[in-house]
Structures are given as C-alpha cells and as structure tokens.
N, C-alpha and C. Protein backbone atom coordinates (compact mmCIF):
# COMPACT_ATOMS: atom_id res chain seq x y z
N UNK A 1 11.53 22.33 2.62
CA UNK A 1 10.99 21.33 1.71
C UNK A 1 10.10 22.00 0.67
N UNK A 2 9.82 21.49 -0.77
CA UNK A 2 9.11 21.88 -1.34
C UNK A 2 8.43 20.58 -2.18
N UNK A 3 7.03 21.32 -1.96
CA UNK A 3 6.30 20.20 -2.94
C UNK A 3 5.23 20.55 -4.15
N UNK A 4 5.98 19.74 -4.95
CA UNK A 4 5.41 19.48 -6.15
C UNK A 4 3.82 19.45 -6.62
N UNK A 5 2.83 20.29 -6.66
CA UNK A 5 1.06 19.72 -6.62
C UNK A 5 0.68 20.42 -7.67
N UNK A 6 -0.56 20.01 -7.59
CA UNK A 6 -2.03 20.74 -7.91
C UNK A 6 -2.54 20.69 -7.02
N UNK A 7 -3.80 21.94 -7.32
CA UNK A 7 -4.39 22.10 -6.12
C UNK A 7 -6.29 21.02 -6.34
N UNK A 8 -5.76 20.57 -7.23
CA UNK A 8 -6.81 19.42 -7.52
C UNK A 8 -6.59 18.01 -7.31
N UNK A 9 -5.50 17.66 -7.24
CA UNK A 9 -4.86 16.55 -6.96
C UNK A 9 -5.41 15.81 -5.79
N UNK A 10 -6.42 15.12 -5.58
CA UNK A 10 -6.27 14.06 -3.93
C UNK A 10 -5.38 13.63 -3.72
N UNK A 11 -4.19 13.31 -4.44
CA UNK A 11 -2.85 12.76 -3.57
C UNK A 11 -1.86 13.71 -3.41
N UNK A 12 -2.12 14.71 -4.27
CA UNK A 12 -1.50 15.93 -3.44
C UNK A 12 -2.13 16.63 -2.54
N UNK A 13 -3.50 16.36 -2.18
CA UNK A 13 -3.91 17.06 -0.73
C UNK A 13 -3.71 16.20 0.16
N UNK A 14 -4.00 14.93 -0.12
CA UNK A 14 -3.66 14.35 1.50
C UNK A 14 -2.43 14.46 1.83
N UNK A 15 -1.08 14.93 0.87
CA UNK A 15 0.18 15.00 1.60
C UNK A 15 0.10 16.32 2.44
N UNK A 16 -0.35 17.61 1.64
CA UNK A 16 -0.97 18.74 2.32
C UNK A 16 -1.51 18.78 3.75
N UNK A 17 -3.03 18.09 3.73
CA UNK A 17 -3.22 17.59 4.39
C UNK A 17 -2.99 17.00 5.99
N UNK A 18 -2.03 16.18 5.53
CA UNK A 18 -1.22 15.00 6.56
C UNK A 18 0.39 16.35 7.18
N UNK A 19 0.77 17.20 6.33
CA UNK A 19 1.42 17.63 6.82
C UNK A 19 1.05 18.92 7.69
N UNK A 20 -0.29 19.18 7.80
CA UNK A 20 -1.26 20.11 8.43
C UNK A 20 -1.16 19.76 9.89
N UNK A 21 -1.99 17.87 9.70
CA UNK A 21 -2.19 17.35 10.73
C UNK A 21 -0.93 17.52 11.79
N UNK A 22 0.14 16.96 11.07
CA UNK A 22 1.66 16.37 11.82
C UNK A 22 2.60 17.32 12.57
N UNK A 23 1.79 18.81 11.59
CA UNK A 23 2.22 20.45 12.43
C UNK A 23 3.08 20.85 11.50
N UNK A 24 3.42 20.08 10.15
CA UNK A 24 4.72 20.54 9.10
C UNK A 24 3.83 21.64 7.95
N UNK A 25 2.70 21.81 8.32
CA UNK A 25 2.28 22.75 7.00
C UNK A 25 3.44 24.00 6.81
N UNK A 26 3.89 24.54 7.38
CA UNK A 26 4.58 25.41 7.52
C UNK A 26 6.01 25.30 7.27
N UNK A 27 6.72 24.42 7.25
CA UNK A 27 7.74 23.86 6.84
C UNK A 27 7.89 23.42 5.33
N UNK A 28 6.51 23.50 4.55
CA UNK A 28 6.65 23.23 2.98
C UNK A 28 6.01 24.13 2.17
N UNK A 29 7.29 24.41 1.15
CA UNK A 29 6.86 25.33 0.44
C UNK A 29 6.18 24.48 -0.87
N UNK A 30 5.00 25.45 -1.25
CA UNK A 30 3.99 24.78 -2.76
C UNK A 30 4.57 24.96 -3.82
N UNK A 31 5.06 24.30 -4.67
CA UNK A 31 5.17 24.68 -6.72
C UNK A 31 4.22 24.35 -7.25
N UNK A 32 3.37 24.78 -7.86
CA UNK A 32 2.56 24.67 -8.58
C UNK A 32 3.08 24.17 -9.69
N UNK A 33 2.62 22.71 -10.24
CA UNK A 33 3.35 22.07 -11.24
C UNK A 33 2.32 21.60 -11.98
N UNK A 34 2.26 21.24 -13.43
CA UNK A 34 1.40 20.52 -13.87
C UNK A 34 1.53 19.95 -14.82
N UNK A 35 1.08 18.83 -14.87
CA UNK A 35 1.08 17.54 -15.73
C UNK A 35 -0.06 16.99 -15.75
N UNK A 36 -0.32 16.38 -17.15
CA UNK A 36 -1.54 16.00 -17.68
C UNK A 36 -1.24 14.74 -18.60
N UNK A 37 -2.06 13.92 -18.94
CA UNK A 37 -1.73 12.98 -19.78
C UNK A 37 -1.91 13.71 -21.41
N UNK A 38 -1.11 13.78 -22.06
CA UNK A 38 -0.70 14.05 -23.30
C UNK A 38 0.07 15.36 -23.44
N UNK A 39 -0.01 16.07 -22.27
CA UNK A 39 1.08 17.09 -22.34
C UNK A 39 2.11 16.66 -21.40
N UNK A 40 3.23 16.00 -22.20
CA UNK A 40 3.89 15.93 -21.12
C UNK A 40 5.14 16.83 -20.57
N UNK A 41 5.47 17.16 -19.33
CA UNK A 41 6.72 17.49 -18.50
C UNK A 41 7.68 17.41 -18.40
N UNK A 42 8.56 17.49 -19.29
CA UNK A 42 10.03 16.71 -19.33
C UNK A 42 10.79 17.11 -18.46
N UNK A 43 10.71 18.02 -18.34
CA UNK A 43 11.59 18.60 -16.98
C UNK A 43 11.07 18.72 -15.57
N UNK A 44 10.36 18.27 -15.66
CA UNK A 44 9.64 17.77 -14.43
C UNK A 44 9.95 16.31 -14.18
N UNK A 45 9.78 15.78 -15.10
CA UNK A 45 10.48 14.25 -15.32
C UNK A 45 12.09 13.92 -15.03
N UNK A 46 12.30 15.14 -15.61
CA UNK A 46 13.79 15.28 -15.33
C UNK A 46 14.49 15.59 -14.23
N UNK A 47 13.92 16.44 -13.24
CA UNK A 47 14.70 16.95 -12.64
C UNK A 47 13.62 16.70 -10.42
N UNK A 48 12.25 15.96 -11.11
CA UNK A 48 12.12 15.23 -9.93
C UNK A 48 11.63 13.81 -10.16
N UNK A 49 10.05 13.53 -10.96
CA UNK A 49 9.33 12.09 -11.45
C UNK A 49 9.75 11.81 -12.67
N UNK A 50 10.33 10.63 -12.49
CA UNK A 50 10.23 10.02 -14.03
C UNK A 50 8.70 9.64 -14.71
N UNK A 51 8.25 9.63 -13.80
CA UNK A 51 6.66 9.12 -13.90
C UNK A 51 5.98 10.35 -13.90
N UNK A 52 6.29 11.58 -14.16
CA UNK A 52 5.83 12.97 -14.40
C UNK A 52 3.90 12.65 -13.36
N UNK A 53 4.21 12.38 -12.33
CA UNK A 53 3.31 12.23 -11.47
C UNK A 53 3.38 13.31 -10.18
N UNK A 54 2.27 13.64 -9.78
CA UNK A 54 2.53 14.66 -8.60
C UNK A 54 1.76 13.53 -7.76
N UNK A 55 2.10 14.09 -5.82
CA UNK A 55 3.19 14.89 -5.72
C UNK A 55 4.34 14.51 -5.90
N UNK A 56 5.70 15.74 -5.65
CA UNK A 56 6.93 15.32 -5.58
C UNK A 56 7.50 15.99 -4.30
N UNK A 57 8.39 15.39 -3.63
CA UNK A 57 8.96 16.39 -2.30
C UNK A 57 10.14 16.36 -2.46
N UNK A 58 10.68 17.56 -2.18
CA UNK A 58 11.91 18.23 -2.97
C UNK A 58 12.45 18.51 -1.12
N UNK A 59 13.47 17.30 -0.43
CA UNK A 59 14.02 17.72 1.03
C UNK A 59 14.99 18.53 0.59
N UNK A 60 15.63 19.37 1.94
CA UNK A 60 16.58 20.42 1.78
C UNK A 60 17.84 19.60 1.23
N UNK A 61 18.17 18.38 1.28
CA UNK A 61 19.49 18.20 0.90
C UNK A 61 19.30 17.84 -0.54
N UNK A 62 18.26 18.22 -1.74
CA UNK A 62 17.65 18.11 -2.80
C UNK A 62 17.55 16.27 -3.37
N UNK A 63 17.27 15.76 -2.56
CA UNK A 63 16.53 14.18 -2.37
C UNK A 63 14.93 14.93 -2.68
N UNK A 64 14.91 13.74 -4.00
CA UNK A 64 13.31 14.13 -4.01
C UNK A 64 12.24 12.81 -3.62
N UNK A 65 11.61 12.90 -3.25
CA UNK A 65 10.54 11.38 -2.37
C UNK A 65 9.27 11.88 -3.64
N UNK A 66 8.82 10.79 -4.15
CA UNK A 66 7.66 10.33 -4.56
C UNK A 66 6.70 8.77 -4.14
N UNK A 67 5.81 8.28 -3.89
CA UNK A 67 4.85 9.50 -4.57
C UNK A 67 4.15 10.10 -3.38
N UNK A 68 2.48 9.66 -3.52
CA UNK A 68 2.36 10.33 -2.08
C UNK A 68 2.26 9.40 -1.04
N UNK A 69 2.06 8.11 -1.01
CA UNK A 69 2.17 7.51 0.59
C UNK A 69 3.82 7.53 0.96
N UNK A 70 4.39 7.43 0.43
CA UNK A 70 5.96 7.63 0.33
C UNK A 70 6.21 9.06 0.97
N UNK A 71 5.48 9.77 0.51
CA UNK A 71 5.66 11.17 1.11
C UNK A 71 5.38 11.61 2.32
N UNK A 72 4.15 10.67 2.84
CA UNK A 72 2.99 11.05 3.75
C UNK A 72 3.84 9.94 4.92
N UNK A 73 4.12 8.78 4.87
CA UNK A 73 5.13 7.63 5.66
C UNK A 73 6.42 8.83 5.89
N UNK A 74 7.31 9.64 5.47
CA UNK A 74 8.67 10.31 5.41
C UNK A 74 8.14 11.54 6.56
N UNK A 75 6.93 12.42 5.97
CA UNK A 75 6.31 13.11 6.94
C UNK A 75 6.21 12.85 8.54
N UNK A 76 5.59 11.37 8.25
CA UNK A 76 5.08 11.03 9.65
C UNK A 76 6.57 10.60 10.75
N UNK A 77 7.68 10.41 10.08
CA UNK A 77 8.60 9.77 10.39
C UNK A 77 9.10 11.26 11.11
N UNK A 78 9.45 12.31 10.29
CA UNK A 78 9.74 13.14 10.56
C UNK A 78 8.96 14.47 11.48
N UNK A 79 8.01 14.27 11.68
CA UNK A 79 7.20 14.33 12.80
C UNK A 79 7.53 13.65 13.97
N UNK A 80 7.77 12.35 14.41
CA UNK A 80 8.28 11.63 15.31
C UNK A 80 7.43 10.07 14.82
N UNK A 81 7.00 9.90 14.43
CA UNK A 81 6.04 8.62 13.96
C UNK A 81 4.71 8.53 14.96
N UNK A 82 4.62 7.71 14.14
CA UNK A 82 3.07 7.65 14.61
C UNK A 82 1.95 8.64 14.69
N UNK A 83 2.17 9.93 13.44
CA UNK A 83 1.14 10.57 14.46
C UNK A 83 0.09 10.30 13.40
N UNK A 84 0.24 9.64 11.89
CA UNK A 84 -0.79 9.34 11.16
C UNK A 84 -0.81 7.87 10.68
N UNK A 85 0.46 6.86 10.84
CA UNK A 85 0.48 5.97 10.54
C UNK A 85 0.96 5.19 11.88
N UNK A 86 0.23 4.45 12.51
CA UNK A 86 0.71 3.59 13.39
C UNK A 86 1.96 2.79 13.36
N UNK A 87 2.92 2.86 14.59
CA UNK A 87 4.45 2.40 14.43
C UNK A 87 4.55 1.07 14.10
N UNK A 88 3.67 0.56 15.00
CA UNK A 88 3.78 -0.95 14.89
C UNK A 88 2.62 -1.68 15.36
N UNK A 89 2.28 -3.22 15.16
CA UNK A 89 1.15 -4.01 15.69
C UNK A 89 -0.28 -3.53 14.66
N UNK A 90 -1.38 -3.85 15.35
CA UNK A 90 -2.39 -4.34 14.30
C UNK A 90 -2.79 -3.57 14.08
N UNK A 91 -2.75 -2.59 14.59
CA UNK A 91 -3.64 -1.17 14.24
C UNK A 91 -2.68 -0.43 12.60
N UNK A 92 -1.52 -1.03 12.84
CA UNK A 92 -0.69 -0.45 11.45
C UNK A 92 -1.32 -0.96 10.57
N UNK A 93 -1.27 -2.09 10.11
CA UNK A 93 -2.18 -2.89 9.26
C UNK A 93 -3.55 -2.85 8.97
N UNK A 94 -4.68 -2.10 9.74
CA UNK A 94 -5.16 -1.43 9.57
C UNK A 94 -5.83 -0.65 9.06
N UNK A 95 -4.86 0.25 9.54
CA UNK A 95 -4.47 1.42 8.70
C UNK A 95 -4.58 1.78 7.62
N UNK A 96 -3.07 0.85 7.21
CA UNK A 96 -2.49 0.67 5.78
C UNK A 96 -3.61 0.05 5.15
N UNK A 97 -3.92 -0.97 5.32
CA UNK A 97 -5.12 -1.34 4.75
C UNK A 97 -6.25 -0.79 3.82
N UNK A 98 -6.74 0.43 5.32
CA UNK A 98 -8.32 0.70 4.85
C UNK A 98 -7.76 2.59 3.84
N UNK A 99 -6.27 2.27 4.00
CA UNK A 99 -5.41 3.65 3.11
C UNK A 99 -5.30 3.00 2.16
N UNK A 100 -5.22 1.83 1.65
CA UNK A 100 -4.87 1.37 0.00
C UNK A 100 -6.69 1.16 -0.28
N UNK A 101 -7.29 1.21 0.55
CA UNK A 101 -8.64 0.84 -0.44
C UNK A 101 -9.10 2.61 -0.52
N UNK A 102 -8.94 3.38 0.25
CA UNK A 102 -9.32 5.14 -0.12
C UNK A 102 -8.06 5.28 -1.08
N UNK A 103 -6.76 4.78 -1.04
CA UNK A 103 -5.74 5.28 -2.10
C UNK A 103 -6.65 4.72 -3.74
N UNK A 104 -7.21 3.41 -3.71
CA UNK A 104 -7.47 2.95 -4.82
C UNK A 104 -8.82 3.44 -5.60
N UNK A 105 -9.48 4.10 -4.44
CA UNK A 105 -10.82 4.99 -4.93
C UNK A 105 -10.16 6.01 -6.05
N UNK A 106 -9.08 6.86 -4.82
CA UNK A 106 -8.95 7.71 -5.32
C UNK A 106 -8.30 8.00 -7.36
N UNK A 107 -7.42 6.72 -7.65
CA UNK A 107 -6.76 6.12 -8.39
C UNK A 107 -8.23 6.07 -9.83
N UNK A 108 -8.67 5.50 -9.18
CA UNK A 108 -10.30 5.31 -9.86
C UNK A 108 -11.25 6.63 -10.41
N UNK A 109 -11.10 6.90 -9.48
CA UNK A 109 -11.84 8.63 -9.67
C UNK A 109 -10.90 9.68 -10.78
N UNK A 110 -9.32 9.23 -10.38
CA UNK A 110 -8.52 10.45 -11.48
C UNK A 110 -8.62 9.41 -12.71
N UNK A 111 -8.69 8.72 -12.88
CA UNK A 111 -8.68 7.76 -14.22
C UNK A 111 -10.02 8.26 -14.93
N UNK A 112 -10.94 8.20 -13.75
CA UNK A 112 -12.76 8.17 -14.42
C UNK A 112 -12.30 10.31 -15.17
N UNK A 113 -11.66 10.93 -14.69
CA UNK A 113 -11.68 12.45 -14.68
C UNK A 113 -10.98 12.22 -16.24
N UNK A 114 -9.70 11.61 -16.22
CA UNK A 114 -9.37 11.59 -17.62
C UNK A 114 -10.06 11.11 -18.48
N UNK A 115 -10.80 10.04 -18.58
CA UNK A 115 -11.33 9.53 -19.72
C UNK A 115 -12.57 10.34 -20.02
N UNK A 116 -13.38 11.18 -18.92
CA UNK A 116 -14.17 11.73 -19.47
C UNK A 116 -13.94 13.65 -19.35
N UNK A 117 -12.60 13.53 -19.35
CA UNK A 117 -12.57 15.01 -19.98
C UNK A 117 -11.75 15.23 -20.95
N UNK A 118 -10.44 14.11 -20.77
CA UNK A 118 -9.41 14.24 -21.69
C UNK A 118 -9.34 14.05 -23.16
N UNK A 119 -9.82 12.36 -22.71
CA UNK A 119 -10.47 11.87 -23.99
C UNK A 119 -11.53 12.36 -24.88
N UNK A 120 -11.31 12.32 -26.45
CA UNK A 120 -12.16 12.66 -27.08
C UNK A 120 -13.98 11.61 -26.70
N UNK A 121 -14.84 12.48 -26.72
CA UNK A 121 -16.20 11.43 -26.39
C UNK A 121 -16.16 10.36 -27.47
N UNK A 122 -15.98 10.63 -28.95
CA UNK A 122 -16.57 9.08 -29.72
C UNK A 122 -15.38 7.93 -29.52
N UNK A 123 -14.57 8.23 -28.59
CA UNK A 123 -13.67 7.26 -27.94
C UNK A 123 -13.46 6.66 -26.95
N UNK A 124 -14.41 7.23 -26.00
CA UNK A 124 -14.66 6.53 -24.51
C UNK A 124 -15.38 5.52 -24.39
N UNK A 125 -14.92 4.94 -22.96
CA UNK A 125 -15.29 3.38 -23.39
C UNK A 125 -16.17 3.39 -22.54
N UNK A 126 -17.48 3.11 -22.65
CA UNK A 126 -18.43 3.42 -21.33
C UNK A 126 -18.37 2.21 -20.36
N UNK A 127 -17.70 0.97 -20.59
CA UNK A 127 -17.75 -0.49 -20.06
C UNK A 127 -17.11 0.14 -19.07
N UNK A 128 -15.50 0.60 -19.47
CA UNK A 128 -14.47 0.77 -18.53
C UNK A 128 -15.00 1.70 -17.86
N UNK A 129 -15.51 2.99 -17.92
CA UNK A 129 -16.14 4.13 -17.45
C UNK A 129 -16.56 3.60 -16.36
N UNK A 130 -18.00 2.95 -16.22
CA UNK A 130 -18.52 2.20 -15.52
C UNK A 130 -18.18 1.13 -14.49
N UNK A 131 -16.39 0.70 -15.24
CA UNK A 131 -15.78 -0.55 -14.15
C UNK A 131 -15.36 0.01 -12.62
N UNK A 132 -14.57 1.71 -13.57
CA UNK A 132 -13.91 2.40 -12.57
C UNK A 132 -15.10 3.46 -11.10
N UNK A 133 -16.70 3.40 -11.83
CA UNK A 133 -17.04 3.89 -10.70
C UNK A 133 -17.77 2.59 -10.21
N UNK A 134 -18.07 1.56 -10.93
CA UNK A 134 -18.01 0.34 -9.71
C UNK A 134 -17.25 -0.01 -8.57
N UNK A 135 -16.27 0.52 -8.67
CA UNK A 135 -15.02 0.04 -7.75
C UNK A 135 -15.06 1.49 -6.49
N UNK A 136 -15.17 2.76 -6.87
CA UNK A 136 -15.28 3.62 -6.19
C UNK A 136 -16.71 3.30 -5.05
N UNK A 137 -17.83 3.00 -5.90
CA UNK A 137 -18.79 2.81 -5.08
C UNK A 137 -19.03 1.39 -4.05
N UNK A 138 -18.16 0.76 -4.74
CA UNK A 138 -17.56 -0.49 -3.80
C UNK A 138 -17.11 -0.26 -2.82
N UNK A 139 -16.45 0.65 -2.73
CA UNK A 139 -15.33 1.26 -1.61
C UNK A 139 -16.12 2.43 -1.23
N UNK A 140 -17.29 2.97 -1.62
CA UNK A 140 -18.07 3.99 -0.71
C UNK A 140 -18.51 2.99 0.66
N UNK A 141 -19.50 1.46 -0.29
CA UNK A 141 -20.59 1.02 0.40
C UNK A 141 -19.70 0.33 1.81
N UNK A 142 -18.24 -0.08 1.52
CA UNK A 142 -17.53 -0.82 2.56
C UNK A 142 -17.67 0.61 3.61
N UNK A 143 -16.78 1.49 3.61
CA UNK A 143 -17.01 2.31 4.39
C UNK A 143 -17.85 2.93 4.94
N UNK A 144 -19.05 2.97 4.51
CA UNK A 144 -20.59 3.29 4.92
C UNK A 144 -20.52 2.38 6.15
N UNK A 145 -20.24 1.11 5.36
CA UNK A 145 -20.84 0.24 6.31
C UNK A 145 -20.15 -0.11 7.50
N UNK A 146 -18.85 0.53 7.71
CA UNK A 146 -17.76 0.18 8.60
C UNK A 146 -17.36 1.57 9.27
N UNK A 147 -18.46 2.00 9.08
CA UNK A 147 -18.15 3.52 9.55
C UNK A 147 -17.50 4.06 10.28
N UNK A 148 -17.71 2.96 11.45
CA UNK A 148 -17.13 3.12 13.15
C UNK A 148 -15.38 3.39 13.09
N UNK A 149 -14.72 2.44 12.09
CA UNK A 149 -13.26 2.64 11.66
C UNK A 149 -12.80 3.97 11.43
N UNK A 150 -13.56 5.16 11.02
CA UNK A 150 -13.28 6.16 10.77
C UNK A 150 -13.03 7.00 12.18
N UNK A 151 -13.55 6.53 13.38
CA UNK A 151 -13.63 7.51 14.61
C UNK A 151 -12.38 7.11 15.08
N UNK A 152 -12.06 8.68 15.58
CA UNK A 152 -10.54 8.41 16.50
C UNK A 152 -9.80 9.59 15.97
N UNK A 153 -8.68 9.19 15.89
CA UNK A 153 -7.49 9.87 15.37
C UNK A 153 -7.39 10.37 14.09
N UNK A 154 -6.86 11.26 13.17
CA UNK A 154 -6.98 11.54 12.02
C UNK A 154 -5.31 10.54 10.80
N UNK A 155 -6.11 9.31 10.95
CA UNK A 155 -4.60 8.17 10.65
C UNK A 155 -4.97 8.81 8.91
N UNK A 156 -3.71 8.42 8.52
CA UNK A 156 -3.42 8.35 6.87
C UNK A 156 -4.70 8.10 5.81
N UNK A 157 -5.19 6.93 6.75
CA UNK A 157 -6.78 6.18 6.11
C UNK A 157 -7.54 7.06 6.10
N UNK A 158 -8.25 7.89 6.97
CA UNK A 158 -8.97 9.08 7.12
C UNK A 158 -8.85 9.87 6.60
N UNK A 159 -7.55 10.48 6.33
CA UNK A 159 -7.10 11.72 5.37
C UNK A 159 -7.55 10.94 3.98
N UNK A 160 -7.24 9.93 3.58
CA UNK A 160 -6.83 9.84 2.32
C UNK A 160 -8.89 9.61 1.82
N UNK A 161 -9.65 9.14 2.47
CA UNK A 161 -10.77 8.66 2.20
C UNK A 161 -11.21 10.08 2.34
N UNK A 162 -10.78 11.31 3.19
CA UNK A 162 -11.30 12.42 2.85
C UNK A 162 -10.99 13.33 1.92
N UNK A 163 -10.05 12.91 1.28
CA UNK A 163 -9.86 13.65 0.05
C UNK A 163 -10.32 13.18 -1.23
N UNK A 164 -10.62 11.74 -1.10
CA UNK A 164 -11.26 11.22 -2.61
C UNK A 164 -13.07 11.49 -2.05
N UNK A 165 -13.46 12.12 -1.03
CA UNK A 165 -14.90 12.37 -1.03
C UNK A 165 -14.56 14.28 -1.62
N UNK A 166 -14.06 14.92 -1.02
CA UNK A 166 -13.59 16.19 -1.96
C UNK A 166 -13.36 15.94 -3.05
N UNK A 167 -12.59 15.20 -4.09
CA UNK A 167 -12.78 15.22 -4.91
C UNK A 167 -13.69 14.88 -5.89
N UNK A 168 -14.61 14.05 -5.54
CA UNK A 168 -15.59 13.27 -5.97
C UNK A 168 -17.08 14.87 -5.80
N UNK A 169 -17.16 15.61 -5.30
CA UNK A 169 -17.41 16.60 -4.68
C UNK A 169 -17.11 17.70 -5.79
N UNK A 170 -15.65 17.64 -6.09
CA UNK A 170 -15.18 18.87 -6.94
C UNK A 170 -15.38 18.67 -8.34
N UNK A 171 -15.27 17.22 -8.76
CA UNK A 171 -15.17 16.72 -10.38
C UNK A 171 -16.55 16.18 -10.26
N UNK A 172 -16.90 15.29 -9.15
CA UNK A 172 -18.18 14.41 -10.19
C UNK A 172 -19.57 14.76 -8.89
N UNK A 173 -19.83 15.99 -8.82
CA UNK A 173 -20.72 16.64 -7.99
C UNK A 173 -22.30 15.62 -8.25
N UNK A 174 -22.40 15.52 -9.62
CA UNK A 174 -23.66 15.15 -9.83
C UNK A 174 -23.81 13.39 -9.45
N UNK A 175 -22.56 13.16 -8.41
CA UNK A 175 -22.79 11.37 -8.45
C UNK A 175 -23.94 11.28 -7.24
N UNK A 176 -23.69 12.40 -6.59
CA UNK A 176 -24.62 12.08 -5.30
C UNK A 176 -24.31 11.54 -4.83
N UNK A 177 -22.45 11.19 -3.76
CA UNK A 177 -22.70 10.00 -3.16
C UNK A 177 -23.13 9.75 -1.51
N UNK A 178 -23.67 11.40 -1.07
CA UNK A 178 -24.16 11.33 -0.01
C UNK A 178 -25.49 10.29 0.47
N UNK A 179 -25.82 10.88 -0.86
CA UNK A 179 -27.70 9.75 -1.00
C UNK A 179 -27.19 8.38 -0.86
N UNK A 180 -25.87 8.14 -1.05
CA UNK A 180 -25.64 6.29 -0.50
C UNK A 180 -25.33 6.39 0.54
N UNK A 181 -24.55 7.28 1.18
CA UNK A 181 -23.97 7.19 2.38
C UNK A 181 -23.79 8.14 3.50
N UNK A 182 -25.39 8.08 4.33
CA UNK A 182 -25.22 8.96 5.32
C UNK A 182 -24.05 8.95 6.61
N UNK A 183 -24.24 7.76 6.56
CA UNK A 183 -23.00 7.78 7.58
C UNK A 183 -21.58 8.70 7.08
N UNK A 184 -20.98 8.45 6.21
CA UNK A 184 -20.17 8.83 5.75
C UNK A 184 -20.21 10.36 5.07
N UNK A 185 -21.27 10.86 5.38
CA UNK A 185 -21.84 12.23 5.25
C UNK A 185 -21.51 13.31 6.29
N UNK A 186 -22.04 12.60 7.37
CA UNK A 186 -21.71 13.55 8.49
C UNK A 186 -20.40 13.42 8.93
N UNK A 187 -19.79 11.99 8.81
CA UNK A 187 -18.18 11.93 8.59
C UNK A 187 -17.61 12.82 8.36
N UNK A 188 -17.56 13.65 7.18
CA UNK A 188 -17.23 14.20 5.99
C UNK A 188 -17.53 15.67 6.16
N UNK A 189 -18.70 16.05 6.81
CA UNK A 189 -18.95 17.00 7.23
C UNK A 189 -17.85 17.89 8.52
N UNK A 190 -18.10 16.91 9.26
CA UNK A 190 -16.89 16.74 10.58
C UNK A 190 -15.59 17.52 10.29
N UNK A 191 -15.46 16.51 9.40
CA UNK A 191 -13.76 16.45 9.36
C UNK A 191 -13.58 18.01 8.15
N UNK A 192 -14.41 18.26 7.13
CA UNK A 192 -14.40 19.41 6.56
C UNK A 192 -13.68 20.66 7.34
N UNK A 193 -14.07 20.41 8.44
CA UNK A 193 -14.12 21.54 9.32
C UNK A 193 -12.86 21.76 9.89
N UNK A 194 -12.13 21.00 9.26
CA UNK A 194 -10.65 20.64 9.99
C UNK A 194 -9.37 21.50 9.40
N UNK A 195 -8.57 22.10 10.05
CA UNK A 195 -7.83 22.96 9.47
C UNK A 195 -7.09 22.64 8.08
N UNK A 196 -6.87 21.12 8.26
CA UNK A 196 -6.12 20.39 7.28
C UNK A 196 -7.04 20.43 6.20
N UNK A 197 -8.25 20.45 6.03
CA UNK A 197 -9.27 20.53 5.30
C UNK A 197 -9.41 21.34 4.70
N UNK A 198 -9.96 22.61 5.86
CA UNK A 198 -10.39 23.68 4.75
C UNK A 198 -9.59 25.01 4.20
N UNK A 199 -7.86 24.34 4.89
CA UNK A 199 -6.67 24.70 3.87
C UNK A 199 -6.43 23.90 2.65
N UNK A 200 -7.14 23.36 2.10
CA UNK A 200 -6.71 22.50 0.74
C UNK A 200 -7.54 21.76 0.28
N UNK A 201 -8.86 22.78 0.55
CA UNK A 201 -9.78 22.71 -0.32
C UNK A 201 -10.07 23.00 -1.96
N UNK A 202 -10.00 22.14 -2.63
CA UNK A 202 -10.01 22.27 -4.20
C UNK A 202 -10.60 23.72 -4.87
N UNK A 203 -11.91 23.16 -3.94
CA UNK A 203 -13.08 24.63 -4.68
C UNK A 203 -12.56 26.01 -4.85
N UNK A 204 -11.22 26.00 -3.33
CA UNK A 204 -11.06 27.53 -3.29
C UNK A 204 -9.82 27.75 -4.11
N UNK A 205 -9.08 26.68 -4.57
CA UNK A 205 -7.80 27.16 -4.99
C UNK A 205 -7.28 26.46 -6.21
N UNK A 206 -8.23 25.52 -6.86
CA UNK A 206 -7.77 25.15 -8.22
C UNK A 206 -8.47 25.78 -9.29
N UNK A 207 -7.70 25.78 -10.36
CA UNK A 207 -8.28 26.04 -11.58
C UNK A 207 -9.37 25.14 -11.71
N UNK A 208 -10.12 24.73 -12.63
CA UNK A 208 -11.12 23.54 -13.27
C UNK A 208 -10.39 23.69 -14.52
C-alpha cells in the first residue's frame, strides 16, 4: 500500500497513526505529496483525488481510498475490525461520534492555518478567523469536560483528537490550550508517548 501525506497533515497522521496502532505501519509505504490551496496538483488529481486532498491510499490492486476516515474504517477492516472502530452496538456510535467532533476541530484548525498564512493579511477576515477557533475551543471545553471518554482503548476518536492537539501544538503553539485544559493535558501527554505518536510527530519530520 502506499499513502499519499504530509507530514503536517492531522488527517494524514491519524491514518499513520491508526495504522501503527492496528500493526499495518509496516505494510505502507509514504509519498510525500503536496498540495496547497492555490497551487494546485493536477496529477495528483488525476491519477488519485479529484479533490487534490491528502490522504490518499494507493491498495496493491491500484484502488485508491480517500479520504481519511475512509482510510482509517478500510485499515481497521483489514486488520480484522474492531481494533479502532467498534463493530457494532453503542459503543460504535460513540465512537463515531466523539471522531466527527475531533475530525471537525481538526477541519477548523487547517482552515484557521490557511487563512492566516496563505492568505494575504489586508484580506483576512478576523470574524471568520475567530468563528473557526470558537468551534475548536468548543470542542476543547466538551472534551475537558468528558474526559473520562478518552480512557481505554486507543478507538479512532482518540487518535483523531490526538492529532488535532499536535497540531494545534505545531501551527498555533501560542493558543495555550493546555491552560484550558488540564485534563486533557496529561491525556495528551500519555498518549505522546505512544509509538503511533512519536512516529508521526510533525516537529520531527515536516517542513514549516
């Protein structure tokens, strides 16, 4: 298999990541690909995303899977299931759940990265600026406060909420969002420590 990333990407580390956890790190090879908003990829577009979006997973019979919960669900399948997304009953739901509110942080955070690096400054919109880390810190304070959801197993939800705190870490260092959330500090600390972790760690292996 090969996949499509950056090594800055949160949705390309939690596929990283998740395939650490599941025992497939080793089974996928990295391309270093890149796409940006205004430079675009055509042949990248062409020949895996039409949506010139990472990641992309390139299986041996050249089927390519986008994006990344798509990737990270195919993983787990192919692992035997269940070992990051629950098969079935309430705990799936869950899951999935408290993974679309860390997927939507994360969504938030690469949006907040473009507008304030991509964009020219006398064009940024500080309203919107501001909407998108409302919503991140919305989704800090839920998880602060629900902390207990995080203990257990290392499910999809976990990965994915630990990679938008790395990134948040790598791009927007000065938000401080430990000072809101101790709980979710030592969380974070924890799980750092985790092979899946501190193989696809930003700091050590992306450009800026």
């Amino acid at each position: 298999m090969k996949l499509m990333y950056a090594p800055a990407s949160p949705f390309a580390r939690k596929v990283r990541a998740s395939a650490i956890e599941l025992g497939l790190g080793d089974a996928i090879e990295l391309v270093l690909t890149k796409v940006a908003p205004g430079s675009p990829n055509e042949a990248y577009a062409r020949n895996y995303n039409p949506l010139r979006k990472i990641p992309a997973l390139e299986l041996e019979d050249s089927t390519v899977l986008y994006d990344s919960t798509v990737i990270c669900e195919y993983l787990d399948a192919r692992a035997g299931g269940g070992g990051i997304i629950p098969a079935a009953g309430e705990d799936r739901w869950r899951v999935l759940t408290r993974h679309a509110l860390a997927q939507g942080m994360c969504e938030a955070a690469i949006l907040l990265r473009y507008e304030t690096w991509l964009r020219p400054e006398e064009v940024c919109w500080p309203t919107w600026v501001e909407e998108q880390w409302g919503k991140i810190r919305n989704g800090l304070d839920w998880f602060e406060a629900n902390a207990e959801t995080l203990e257990g197993t290392m499910d999809l939800a976990n990965i994915a909420l630990g990679c938008l705190l790395g990134y948040l870490d790598f791009r927007f260092a000065e938000e401080d969002w430990r000072a809101r959330c101790p709980r979710l500090d030592g969380w974070f600390a924890e799980i750092s420590r985790r092979d899946s972790f501190t193989a696809t760690d930003p700091a050590l292996t992306a450009v800026t």
